[in-house]
Protein backbone atom coordinates (compact mmCIF):
# COMPACT_ATOMS: atom_id res chain seq x y z
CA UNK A 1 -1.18 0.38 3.97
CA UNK A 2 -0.36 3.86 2.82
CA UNK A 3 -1.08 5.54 -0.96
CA UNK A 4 1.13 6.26 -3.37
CA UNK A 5 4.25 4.79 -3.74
CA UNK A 6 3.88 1.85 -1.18
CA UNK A 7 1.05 0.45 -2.96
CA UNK A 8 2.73 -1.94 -5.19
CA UNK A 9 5.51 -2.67 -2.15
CA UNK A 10 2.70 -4.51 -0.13
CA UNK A 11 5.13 -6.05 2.24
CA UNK A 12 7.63 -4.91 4.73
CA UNK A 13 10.82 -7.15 3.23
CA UNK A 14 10.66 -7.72 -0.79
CA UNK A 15 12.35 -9.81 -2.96
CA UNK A 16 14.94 -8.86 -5.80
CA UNK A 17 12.29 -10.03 -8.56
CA UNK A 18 9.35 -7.51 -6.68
CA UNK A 19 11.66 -4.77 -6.37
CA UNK A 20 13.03 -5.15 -9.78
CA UNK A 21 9.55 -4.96 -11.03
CA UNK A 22 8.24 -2.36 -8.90
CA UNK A 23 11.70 -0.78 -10.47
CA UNK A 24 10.66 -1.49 -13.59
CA UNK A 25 14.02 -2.94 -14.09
CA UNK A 26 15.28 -5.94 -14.87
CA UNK A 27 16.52 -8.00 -12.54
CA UNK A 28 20.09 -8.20 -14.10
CA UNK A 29 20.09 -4.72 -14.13
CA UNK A 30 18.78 -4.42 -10.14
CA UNK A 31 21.90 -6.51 -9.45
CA UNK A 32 24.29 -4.85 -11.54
CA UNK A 33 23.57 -1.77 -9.48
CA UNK A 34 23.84 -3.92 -6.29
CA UNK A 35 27.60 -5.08 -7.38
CA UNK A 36 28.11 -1.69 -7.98
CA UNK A 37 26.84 -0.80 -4.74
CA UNK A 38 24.07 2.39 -6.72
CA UNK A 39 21.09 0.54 -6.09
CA UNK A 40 19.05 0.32 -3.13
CA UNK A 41 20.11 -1.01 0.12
CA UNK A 42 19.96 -4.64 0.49
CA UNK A 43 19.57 -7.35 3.25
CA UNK A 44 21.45 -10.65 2.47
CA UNK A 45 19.54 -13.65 4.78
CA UNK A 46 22.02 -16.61 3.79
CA UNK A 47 21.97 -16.52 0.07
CA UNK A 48 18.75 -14.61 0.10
CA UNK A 49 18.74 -10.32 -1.00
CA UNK A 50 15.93 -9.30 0.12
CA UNK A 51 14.93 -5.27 0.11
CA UNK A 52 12.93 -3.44 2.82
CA UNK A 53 10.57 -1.27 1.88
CA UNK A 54 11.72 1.69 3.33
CA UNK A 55 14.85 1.95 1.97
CA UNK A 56 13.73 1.52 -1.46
CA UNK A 57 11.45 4.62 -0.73
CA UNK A 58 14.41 6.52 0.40
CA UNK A 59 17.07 5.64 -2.52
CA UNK A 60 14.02 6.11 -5.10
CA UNK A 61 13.24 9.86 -3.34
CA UNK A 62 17.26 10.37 -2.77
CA UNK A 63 17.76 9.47 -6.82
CA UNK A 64 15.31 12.33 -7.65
CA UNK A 65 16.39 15.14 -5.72
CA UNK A 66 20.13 14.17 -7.15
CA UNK A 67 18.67 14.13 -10.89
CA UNK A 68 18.42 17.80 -10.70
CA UNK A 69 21.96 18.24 -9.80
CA UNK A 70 24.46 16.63 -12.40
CA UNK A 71 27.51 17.90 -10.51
CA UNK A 72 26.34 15.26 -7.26
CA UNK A 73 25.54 12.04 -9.91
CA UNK A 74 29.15 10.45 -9.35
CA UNK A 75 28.13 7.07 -10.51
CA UNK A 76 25.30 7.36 -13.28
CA UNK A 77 22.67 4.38 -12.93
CA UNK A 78 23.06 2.18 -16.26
CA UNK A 79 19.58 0.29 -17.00
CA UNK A 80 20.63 -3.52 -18.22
């Protein structure tokens, strides 16, 4: 397993409650962003949204090189 930001992401796929906590979001506000399509990339297997870990990496490293840059935030993130 690699350091840093992988360490509490232990697995390859994730659920919405582990990525809302990893997050530290809630998980009404992890699918708010979802239906709003500003959150991370999702998987939907049946019913199930799961998250791979990789592309929570990249949206969480693509939302801070935008937070520099107000004139590229088009849709602000709203925590729940």
């Amino acid at each position: 397993m690699q350091k840093g930001l992988c360490m509490d992401l232990e697995t390859e796929i994730n659920t919405e409650q582990k990525i809302a906590e990893y997050l530290d979001v809630t998980l009404a506000c992890l699918r708010d962003w979802r239906s709003r399509k500003v959150g991370p990339p999702y998987i939907k297997l049946g019913r199930l949204v799961r998250y791979r870990r990789k592309d929570v990496l990249s949206w969480l490293e693509s939302q801070a090189s935008r937070s520099g840059h107000p004139e590229n935030n088009e849709r602000p993130l709203a925590v729940v």
